[in-house]
Protein backbone atom coordinates (compact mmCIF):
# COMPACT_ATOMS: atom_id res chain seq x y z
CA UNK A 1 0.00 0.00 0.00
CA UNK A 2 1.27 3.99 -0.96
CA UNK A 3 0.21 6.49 0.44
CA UNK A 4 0.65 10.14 -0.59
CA UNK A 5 1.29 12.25 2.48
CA UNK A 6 0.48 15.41 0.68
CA UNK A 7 -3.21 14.83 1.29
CA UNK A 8 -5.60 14.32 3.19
CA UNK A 9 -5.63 14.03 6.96
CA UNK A 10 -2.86 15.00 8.71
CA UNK A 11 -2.80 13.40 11.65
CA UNK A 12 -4.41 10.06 10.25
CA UNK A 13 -2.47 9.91 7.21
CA UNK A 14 0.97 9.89 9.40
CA UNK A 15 -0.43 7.49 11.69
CA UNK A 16 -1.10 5.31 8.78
CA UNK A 17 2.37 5.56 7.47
CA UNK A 18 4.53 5.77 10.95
CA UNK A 19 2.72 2.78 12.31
CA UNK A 20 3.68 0.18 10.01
CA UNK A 21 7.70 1.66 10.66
CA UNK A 22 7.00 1.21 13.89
CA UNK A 23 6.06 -2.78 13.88
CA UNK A 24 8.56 -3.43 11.89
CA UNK A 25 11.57 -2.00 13.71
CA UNK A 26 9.94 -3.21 16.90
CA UNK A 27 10.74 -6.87 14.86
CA UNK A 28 13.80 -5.49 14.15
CA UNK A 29 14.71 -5.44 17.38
CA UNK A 30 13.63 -8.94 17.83
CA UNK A 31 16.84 -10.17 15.73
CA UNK A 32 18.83 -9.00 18.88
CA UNK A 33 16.27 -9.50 21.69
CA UNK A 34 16.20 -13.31 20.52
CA UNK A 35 20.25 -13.33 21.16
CA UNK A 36 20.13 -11.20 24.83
CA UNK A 37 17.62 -13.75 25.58
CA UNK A 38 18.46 -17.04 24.86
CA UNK A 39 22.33 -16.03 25.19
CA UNK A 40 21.56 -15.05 28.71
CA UNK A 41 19.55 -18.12 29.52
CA UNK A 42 21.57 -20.88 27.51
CA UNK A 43 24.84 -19.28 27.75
CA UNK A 44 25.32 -17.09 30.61
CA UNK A 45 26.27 -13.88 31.95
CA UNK A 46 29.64 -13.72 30.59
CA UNK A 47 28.24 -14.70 27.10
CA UNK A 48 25.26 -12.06 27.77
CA UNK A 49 27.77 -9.09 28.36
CA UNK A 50 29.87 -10.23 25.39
CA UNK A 51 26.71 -9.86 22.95
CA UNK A 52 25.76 -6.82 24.64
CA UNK A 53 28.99 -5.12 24.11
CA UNK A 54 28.74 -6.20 20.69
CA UNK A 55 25.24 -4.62 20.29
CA UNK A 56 26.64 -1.32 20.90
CA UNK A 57 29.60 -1.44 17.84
CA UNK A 58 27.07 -3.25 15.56
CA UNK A 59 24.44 -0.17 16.02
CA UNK A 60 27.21 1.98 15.48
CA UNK A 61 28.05 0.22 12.25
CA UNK A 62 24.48 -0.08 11.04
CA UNK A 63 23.81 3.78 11.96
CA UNK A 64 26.38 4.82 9.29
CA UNK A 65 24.56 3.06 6.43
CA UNK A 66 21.16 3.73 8.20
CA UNK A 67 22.30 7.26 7.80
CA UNK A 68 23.17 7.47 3.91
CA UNK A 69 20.09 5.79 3.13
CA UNK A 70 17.63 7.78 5.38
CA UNK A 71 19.46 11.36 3.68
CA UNK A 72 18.76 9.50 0.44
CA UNK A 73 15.36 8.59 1.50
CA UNK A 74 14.85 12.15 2.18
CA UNK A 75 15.57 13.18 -1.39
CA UNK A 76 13.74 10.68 -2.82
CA UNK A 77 10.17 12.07 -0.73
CA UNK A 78 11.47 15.89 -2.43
CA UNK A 79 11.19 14.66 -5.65
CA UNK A 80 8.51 12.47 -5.10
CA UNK A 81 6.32 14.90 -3.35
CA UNK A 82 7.46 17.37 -6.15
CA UNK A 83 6.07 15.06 -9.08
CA UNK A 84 9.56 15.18 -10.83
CA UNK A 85 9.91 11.32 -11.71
CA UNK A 86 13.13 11.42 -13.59
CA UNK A 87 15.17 13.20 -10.69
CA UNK A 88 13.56 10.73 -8.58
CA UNK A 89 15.14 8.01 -10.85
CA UNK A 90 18.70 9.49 -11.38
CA UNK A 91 19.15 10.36 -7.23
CA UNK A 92 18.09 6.37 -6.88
CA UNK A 93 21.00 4.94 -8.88
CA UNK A 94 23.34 8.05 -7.34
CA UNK A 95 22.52 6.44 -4.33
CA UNK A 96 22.97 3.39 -4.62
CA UNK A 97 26.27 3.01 -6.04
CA UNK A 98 27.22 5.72 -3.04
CA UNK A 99 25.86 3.78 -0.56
CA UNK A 100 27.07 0.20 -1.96
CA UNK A 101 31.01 1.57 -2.16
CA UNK A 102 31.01 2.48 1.25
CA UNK A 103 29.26 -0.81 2.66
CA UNK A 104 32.23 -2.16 1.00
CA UNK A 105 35.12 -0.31 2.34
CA UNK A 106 33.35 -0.42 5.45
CA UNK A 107 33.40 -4.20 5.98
CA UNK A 108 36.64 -4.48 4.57
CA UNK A 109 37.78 -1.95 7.52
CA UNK A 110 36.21 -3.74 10.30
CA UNK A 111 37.71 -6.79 9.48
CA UNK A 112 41.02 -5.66 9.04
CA UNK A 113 40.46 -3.90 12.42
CA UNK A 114 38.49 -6.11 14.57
CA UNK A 115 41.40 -6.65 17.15
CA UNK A 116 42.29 -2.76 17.93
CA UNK A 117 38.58 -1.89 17.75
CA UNK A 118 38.33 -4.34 20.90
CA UNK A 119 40.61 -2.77 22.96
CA UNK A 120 39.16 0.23 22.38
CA UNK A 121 36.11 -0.95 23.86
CA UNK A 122 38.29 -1.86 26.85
CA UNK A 123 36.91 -5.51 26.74
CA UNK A 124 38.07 -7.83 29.32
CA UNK A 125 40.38 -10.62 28.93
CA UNK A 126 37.79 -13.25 30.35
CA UNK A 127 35.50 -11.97 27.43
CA UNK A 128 37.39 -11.12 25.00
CA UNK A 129 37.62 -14.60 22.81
CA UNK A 130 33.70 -14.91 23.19
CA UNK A 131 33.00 -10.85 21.96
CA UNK A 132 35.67 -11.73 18.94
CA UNK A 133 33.76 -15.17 17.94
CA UNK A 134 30.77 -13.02 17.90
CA UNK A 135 31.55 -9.97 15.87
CA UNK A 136 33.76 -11.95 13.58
CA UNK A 137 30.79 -13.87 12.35
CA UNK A 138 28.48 -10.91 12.97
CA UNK A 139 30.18 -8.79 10.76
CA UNK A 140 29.51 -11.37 7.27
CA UNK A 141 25.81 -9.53 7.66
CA UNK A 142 26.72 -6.02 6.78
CA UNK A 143 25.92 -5.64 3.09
CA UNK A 144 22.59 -7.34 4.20
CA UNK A 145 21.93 -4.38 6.40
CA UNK A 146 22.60 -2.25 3.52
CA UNK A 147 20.24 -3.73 0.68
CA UNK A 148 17.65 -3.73 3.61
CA UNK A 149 18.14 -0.11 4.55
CA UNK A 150 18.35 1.42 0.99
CA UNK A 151 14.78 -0.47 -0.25
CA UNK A 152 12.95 -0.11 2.74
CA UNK A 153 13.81 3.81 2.63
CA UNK A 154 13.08 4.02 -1.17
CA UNK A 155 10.05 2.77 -0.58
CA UNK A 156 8.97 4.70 2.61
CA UNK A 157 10.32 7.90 0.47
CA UNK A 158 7.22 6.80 -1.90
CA UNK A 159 4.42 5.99 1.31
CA UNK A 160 5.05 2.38 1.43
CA UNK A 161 5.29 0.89 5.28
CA UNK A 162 4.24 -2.09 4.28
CA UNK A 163 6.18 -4.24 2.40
CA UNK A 164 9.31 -3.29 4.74
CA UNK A 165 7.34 -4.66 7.51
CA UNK A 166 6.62 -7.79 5.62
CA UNK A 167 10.01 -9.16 4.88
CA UNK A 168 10.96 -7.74 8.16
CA UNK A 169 8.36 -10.04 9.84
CA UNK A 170 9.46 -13.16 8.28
CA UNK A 171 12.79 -12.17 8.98
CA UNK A 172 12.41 -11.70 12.27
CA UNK A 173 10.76 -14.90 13.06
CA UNK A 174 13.01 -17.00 10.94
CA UNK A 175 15.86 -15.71 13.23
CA UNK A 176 14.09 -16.53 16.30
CA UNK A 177 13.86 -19.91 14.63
CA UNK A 178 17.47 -20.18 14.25
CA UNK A 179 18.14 -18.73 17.41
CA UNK A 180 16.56 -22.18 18.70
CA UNK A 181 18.28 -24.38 16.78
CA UNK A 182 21.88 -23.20 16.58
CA UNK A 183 21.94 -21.70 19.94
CA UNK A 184 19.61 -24.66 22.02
CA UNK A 185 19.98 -27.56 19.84
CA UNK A 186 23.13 -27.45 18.18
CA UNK A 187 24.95 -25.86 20.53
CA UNK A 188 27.01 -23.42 18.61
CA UNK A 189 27.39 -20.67 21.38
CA UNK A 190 27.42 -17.00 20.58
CA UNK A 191 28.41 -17.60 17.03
CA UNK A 192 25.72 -19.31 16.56
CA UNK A 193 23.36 -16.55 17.71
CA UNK A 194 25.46 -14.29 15.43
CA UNK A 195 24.73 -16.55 12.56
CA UNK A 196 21.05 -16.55 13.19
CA UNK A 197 21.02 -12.77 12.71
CA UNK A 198 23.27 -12.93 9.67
CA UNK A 199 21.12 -15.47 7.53
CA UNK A 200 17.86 -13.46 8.78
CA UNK A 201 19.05 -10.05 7.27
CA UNK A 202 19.94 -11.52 4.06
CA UNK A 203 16.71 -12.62 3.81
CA UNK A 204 14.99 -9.43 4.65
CA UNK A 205 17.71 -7.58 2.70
CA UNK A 206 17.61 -10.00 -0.36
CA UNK A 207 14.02 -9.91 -0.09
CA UNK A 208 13.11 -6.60 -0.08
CA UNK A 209 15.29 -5.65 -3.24
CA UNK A 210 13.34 -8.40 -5.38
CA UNK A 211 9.90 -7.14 -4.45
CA UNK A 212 11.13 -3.58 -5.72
CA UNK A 213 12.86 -4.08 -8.60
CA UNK A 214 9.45 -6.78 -9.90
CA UNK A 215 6.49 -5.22 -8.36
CA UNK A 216 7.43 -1.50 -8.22
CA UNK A 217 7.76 -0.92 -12.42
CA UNK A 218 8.04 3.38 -11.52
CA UNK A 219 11.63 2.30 -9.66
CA UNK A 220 12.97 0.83 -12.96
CA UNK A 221 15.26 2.79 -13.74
CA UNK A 222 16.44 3.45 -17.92
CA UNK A 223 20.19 3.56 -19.06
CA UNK A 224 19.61 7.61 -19.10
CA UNK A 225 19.18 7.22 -15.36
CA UNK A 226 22.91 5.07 -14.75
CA UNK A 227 24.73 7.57 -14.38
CA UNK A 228 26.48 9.84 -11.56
CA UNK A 229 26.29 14.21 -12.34
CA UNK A 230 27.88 16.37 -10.30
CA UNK A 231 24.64 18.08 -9.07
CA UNK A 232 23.23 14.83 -8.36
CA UNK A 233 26.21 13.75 -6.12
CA UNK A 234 25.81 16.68 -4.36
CA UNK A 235 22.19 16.41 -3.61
CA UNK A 236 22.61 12.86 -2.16
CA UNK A 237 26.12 13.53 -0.28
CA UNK A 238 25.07 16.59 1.13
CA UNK A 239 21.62 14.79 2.49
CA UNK A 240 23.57 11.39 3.39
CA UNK A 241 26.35 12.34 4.84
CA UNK A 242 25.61 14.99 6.78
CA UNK A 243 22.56 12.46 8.62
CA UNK A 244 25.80 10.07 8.60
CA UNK A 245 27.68 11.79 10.25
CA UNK A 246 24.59 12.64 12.38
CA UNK A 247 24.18 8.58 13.10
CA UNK A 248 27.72 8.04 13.39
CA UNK A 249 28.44 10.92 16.34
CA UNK A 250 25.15 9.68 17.86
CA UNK A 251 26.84 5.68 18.44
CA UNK A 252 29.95 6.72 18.50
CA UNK A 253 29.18 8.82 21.86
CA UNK A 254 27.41 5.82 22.51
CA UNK A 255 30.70 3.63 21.91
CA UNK A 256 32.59 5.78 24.76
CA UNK A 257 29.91 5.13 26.95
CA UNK A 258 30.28 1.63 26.24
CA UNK A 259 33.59 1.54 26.91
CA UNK A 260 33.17 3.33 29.84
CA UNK A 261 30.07 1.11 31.07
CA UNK A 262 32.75 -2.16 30.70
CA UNK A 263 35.44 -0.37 32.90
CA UNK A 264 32.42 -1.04 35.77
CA UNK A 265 33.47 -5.03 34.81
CA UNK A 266 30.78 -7.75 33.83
CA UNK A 267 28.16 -7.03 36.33
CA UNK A 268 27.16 -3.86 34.60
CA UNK A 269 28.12 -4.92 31.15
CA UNK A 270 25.86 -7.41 31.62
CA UNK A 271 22.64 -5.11 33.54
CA UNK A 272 23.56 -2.23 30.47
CA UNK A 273 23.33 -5.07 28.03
CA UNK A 274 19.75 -6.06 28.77
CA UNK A 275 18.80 -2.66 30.17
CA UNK A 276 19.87 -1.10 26.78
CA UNK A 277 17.62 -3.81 24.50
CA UNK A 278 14.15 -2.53 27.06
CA UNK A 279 14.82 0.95 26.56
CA UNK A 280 15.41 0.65 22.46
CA UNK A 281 11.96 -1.42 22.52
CA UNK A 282 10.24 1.53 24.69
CA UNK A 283 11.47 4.80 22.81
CA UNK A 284 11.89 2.87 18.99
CA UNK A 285 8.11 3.52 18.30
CA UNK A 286 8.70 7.30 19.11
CA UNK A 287 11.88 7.43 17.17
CA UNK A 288 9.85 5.31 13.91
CA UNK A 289 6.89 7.83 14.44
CA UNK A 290 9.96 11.23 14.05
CA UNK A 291 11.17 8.83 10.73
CA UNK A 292 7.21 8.89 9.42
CA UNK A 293 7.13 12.56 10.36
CA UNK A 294 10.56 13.26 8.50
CA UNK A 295 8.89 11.83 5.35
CA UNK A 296 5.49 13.82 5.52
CA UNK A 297 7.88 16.61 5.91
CA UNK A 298 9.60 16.22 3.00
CA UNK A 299 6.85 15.15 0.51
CA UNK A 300 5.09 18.54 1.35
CA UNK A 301 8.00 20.45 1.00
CA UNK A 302 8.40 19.48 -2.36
CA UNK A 303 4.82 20.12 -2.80
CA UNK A 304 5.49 23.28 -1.48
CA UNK A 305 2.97 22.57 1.04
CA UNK A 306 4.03 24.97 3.99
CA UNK A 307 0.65 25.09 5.96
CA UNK A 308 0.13 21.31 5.89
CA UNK A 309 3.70 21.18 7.40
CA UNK A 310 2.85 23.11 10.31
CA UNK A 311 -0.24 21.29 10.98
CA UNK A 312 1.55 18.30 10.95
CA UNK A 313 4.30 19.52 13.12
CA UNK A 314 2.01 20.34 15.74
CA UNK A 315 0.09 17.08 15.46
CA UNK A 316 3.31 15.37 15.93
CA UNK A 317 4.88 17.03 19.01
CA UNK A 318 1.14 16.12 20.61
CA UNK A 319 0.78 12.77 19.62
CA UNK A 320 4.85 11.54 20.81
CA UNK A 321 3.80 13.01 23.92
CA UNK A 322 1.11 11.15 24.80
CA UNK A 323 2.96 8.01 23.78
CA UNK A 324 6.47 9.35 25.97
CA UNK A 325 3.93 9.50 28.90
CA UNK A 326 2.45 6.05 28.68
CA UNK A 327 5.77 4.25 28.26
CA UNK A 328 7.87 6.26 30.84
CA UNK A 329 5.28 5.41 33.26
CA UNK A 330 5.37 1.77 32.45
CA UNK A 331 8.97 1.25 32.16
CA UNK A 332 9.59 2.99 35.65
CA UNK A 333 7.06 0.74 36.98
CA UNK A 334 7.26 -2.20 35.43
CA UNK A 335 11.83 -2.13 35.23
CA UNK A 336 12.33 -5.10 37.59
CA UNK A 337 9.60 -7.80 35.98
CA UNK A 338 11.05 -6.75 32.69
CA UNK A 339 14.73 -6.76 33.95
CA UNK A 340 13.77 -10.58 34.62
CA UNK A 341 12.61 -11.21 31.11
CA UNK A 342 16.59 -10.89 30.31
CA UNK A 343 18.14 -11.65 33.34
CA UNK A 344 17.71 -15.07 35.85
CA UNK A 345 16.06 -13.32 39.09
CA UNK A 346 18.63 -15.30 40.90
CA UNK A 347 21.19 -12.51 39.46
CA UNK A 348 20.24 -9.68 42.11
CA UNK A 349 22.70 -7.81 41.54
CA UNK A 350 22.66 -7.22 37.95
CA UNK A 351 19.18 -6.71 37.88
CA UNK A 352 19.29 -4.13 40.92
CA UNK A 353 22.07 -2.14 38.59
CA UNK A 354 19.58 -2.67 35.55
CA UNK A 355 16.68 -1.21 37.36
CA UNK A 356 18.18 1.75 38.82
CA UNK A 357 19.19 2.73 34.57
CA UNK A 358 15.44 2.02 33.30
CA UNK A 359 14.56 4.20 36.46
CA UNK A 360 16.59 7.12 35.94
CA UNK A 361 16.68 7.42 31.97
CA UNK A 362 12.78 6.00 31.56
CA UNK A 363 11.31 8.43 33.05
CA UNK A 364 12.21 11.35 30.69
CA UNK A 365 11.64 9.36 27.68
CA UNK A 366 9.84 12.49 26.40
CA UNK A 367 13.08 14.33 25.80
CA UNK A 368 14.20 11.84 23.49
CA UNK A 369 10.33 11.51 21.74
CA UNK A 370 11.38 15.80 20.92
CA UNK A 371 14.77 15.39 19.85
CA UNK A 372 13.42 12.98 16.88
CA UNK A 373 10.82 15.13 16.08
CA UNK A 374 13.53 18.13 15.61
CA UNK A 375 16.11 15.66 14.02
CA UNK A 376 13.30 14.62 10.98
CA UNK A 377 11.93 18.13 10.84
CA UNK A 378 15.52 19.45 9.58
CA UNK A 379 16.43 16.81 7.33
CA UNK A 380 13.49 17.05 5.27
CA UNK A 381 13.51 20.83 4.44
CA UNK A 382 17.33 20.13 3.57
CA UNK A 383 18.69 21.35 7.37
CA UNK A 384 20.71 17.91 7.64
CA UNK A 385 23.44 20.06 9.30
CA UNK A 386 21.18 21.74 12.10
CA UNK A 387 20.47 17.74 13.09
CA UNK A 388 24.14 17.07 13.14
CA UNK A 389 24.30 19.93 16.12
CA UNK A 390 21.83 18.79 17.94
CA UNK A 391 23.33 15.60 18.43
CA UNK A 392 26.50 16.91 19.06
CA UNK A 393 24.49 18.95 22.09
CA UNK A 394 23.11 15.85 23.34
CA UNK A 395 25.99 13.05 22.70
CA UNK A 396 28.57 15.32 24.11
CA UNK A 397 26.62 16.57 26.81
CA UNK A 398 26.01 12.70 27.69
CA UNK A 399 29.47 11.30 27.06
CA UNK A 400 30.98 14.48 29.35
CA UNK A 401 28.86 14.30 32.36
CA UNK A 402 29.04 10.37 31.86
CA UNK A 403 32.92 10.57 32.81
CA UNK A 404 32.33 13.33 35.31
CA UNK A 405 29.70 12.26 37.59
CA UNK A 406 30.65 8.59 37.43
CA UNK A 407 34.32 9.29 39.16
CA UNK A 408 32.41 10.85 42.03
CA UNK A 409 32.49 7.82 44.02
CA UNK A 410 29.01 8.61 45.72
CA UNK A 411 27.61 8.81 42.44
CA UNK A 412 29.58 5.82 40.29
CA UNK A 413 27.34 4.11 37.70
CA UNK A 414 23.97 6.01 38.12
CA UNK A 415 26.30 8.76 37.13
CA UNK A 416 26.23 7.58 33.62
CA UNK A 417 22.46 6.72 33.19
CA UNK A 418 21.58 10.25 34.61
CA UNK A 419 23.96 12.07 31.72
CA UNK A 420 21.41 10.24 29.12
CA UNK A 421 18.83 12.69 29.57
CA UNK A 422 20.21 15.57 30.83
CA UNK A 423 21.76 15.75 26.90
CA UNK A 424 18.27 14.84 25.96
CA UNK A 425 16.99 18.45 27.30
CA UNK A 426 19.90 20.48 26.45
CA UNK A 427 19.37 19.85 22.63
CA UNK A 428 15.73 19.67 23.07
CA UNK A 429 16.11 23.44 24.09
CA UNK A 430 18.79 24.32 21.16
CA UNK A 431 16.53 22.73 18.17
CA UNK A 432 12.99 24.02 19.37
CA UNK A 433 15.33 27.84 19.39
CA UNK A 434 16.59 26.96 15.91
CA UNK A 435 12.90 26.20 15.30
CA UNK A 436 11.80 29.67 15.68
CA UNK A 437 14.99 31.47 14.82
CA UNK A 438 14.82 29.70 11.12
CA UNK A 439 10.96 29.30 9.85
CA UNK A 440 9.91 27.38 7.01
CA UNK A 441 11.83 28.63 3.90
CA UNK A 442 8.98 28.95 1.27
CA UNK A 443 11.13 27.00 -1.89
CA UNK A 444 10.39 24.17 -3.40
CA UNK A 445 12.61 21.32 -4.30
CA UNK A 446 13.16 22.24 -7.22
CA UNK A 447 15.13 25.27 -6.21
């Protein structure tokens, strides 16, 4: 199913379109849920906090390539929501063959760096054979994560949720499968849980690029359209890299926290580890519903649509938080029971250290549910650069106070959970100033 976000309904029509996002990154999650879970039953903790450590350099990883192809994505709803079909088709094939060089570098570098990008992560000796196993197999699965990513933003650019969500599905529970059988029955350890997740995106990745290029005839792309202009590079790198680099500072601030986190030794590795996996499930909806928004932005900006954009921007800002509300209260609430669903109650002391992060950061969950909202709102009237700031605000305002607070010894580890949303707020503050300092320009994509 399309749908055009340049009509009708505002607030309906985004629901629509966010809400099929939303399932299916709440699947995606399921890839590495499956792992925590059955690692940390089947395996143990030591197995758990090597996965979990390996979590964090994976979604750094991904981000980059999640990056490019959401700043594609981005220029692909301009032109789409401008009518202009053939510089829709030429900025697909720029993209692509942009994208696809850098996958490759990119896995060529991590293999070729594997060993120094482990002590940089300050992992320790007991777990450092299991995290290598892991990430060595792990790492086979990163051109899946780029076909996926490049055809399931293509076709969000054009209002399709759907089919995304489809392959993801099937994806998802073929892992799980896998999960089972390598992991339970087979006995493989964590590379077999790394395994399960590789196979699963190439199906989802594989799949995905199929379905477009068979049932989606206005993708084909003509010879006219295979090739690379100037102007067209520039569209797509200034869009792509810029949100990037955005991704990239965002885990990479995330990376020193990890490292920092694993200085605490296993016990917290471990708590962070499943900690980290609730709180992406609680505030991924919000941050799929500021990815929905992003692309109702952009197809009314190139339809030059400024009033619809301003309805929909305060729809938006209402509707995350309502949903911020619900789930802060719940996960504050609800953090031991769901500390257990990760963690063997009979480890008290992990899950004590696991509560006391879904505690502090869960309960400002609306500070992240803004910061989404401001990051899609820039990117789609071609601001990528006033996102990149903001996350600059809030990564270096987290990875700062992280180091700070946590060498008061009276503070230690809650130090570092409390940093999360303090950064949260300080960009919050910056981006809703940029907000009103820059309004809408009136242009329309094609200028």
């Amino acid at each position: 199913m399309r749908e055009d976000l340049t009509r009708g309904s505002v607030t309906g029509t985004m629901l629509r379109f966010a809400l099929p996002m939303i399932a299916g990154n709440l699947l995606q999650q399921c890839y590495n849920v499956a792992d925590t879970f059955l690692v940390g039953r089947f395996i143990g903790a030591d197995a758990l906090a090597a996965v979990g450590s390996s979590y964090t350099l994976m979604t750094f990883l991904t981000s980059i390539l999640l990056g490019l192809s959401m700043g594609s994505g981005a220029a692909f709803s301009i032109h789409f929501g401008a009518r202009d079909e053939e510089r829709l088709k030429s900025s697909i094939f720029t993209s692509f063959a942009l994208i696809f060089a850098v996958t490759v570098a990119l896995n060529a570098l991590v293999f070729l760096l594997l060993d120094p990008i482990l002590r940089v992560l300050q992992i320790p000796a007991s777990l450092h054979a299991m995290t290598r196993e892991y990430l060595w197999v792990i790492f086979w699965g990163i051109g899946a994560t780029f076909l996926y990513n490049f055809f399931a933003s293509l076709l969000r650019a054009l209002g399709n949720s759907a089919v995304p969500l489809v392959f993801l599905g099937v994806s998802a529970a073929l892992n799980i499968v896998l999960d089972i059988v390598l992991i339970v029955s087979a006995g493989m350890g964590v590379a077999g849980a790394a395994l399960a997740t590789v196979i699963a995106q190439f199906l989802s990745g594989a799949g995905l690029l199929v379905y477009a290029l068979l049932r989606c005839p206005q993708l084909r792309l003509h010879r006219r359209h295979l090739r690379v202009t100037a102007a067209g590079l520039r569209e797509i790198a200034n869009l792509s890299f810029l949100t990037c680099l955005q991704q990239s500072v965002m885990n990479c601030g995330i990376l020193a926290v990890q490292g920092l986190v694993n200085s605490f030794g296993p016990a917290v590795m471990a708590a962070f580890a499943a900690a980290v996996k609730i709180d992406s499930f609680a505030y991924m909806p919000v941050q799929d519903f500021g990815n929905a928004f992003s692309t109702f932005i952009a197809q009314n900006y190139g339809a030059g649509k400024g009033e619809r954009i301003r309805r929909g921007a305060r729809s938006a800002v209402l509707v995350s938080f309502l949903f911020c509300v619900l789930v802060s209260s719940l996960v504050f609430f609800l953090a031991e029971p769901l500390m257990h669903l990760f963690v063997d109650p009979a480890e008290t002391a992990i899950t004590a250290i696991g509560v006391q992060y879904l505690r502090i950061e869960g309960a400002f969950y609306c500070g992240i549910g803004c910061l989404f909202l401001l990051y899609g709102y820039f990117r789609a009237v071609r601001r990528p650069a006033v996102s990149l700031v903001l996350t600059i605000v809030s990564l270096g305002t987290r990875v700062a106070l992280a180091f700070t607070l946590s060498a008061v010894p009276s503070i230690g580890v809650a130090g570092i959970w409390a940093s999360v949303p303090i950064g949260w707020f300080l960009a919050d503050a910056l981006g809703l100033l940029l907000y009103r300092r820059f309004p809408l320009r009136r242009e329309t994509a094609a200028l």
